[in-house]
Each structure stands twice: as structure tokens, then as C-alpha cells.
Protein backbone atom coordinates (compact mmCIF):
# COMPACT_ATOMS: atom_id res chain seq x y z
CA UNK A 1 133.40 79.50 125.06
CA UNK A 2 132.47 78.42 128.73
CA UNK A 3 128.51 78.22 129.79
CA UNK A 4 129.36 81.51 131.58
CA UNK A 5 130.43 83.67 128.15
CA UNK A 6 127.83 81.88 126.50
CA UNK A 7 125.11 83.13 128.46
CA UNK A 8 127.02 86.78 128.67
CA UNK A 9 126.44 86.92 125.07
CA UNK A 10 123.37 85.91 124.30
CA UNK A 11 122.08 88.73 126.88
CA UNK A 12 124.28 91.27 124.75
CA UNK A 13 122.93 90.47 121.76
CA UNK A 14 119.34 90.80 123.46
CA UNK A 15 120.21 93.99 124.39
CA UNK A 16 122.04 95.44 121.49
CA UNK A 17 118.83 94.38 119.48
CA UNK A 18 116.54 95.67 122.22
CA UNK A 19 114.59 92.48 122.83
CA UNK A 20 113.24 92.56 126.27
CA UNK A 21 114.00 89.36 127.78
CA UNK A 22 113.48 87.09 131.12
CA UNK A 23 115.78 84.85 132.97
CA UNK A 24 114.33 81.74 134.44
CA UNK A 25 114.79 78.30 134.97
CA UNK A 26 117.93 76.96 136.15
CA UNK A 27 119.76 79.85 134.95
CA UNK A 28 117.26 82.21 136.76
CA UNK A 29 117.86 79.87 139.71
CA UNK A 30 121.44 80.45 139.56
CA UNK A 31 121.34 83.96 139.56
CA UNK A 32 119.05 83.95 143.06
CA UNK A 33 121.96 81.60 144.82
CA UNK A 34 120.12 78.02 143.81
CA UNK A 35 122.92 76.72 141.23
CA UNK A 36 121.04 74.14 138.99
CA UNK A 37 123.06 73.59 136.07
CA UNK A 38 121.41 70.40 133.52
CA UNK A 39 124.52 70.65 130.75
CA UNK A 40 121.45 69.39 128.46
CA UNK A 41 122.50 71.62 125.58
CA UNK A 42 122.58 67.83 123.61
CA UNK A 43 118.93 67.58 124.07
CA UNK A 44 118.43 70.87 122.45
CA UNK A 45 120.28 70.51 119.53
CA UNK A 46 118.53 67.66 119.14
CA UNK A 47 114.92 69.84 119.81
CA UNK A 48 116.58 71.97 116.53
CA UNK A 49 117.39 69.19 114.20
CA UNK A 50 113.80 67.81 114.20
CA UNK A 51 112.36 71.14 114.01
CA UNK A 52 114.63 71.36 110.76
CA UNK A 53 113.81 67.98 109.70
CA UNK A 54 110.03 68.49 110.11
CA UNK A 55 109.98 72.00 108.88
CA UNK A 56 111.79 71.00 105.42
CA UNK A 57 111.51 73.51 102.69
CA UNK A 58 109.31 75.32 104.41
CA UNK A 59 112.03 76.96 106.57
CA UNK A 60 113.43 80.16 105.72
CA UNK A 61 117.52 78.93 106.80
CA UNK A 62 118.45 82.50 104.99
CA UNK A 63 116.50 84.17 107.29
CA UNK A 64 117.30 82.03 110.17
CA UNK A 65 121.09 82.29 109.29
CA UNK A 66 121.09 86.21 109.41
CA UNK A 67 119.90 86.33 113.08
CA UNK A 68 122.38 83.29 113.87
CA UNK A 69 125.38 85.52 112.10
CA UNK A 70 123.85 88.63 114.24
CA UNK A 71 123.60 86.80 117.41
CA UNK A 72 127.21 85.18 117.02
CA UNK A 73 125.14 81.39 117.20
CA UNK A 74 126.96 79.84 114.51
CA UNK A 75 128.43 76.93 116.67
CA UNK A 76 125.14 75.82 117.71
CA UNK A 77 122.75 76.43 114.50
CA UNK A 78 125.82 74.42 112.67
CA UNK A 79 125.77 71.14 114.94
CA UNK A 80 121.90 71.17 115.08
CA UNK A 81 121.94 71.18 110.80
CA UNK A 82 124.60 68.46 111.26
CA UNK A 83 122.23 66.34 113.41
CA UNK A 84 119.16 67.21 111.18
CA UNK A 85 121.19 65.65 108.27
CA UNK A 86 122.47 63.11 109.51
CA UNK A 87 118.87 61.60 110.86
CA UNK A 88 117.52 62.03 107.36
């Protein structure tokens, strides 16, 4: 899946579960004609894996999991767990 498709369906899923939603940033800036593109998706898994590591038992992953199922996320939630557990 290409940055393009990704984005496509994250807004679908936003939509289908009527979550009103705002584009900014460098993607925002790409939709006005400014094309800004970081590629620092590494630095955000990385964001997830210590929120998982700090979090501990205290996060509900069955919970979490559902809306990562729902939102078709799976790649994403999987290599941030991978990076949680392998830092531990």
C-alpha cells in the first residue's frame, strides 16, 4: 500500500464511522499545492511502542485491536508491538 492508498483509507474509515476529521500538516499542505512529504512513519511507530511500553497492563490491546481490525491498521499496530517488545 503506497502513502497515497494509505491516506485514502484512513479517510474512509473516518467516514464510514462518522468521525469528523481535519487535514493538516504536511498532508494538509499537500492538498493546497505545497508538497511536504517527511516519510517519518519510523518515528511514529516508535511514538506507539513506548506508549505500549509505558502503558503496560494498563492498556486495553483488545479494545485497541478492534478499532485497528475496523480501521484495516493491522500493518502498523503490528510493527509498533514488535518494536515495543523488542525494547523491553
Amino acid at each position: 500500500m503506497n502513502q497515497e492508498e494509505f491516506f485514502v483509507a484512513v479517510l474512509k474509515a473516518l467516514e464510514n464511522c462518522r468521525i469528523p476529521y481535519m487535514i493538516g500538516g504536511s498532508v494538509g499542505a499537500m492538498v493546497y499545492g505545497e508538497p511536504r512529504l517527511t516519510n517519518d512513519i519510523e518515528k511514529h511507530l516508535r511514538d506507539i511502542a513506548g506508549m505500549i511500553q509505558i502503558s503496560g497492563e494498563r492498556l486495553d490491546r483488545s479494545y485497541i485491536e478492534q478499532w485497528v481490525h475496523s480501521l484495516g491498521l493491522g500493518d502498523g499496530w503490528s510493527a509498533a508491538t514488535r518494536l515495543a517488545e523488542a525494547d523491553e
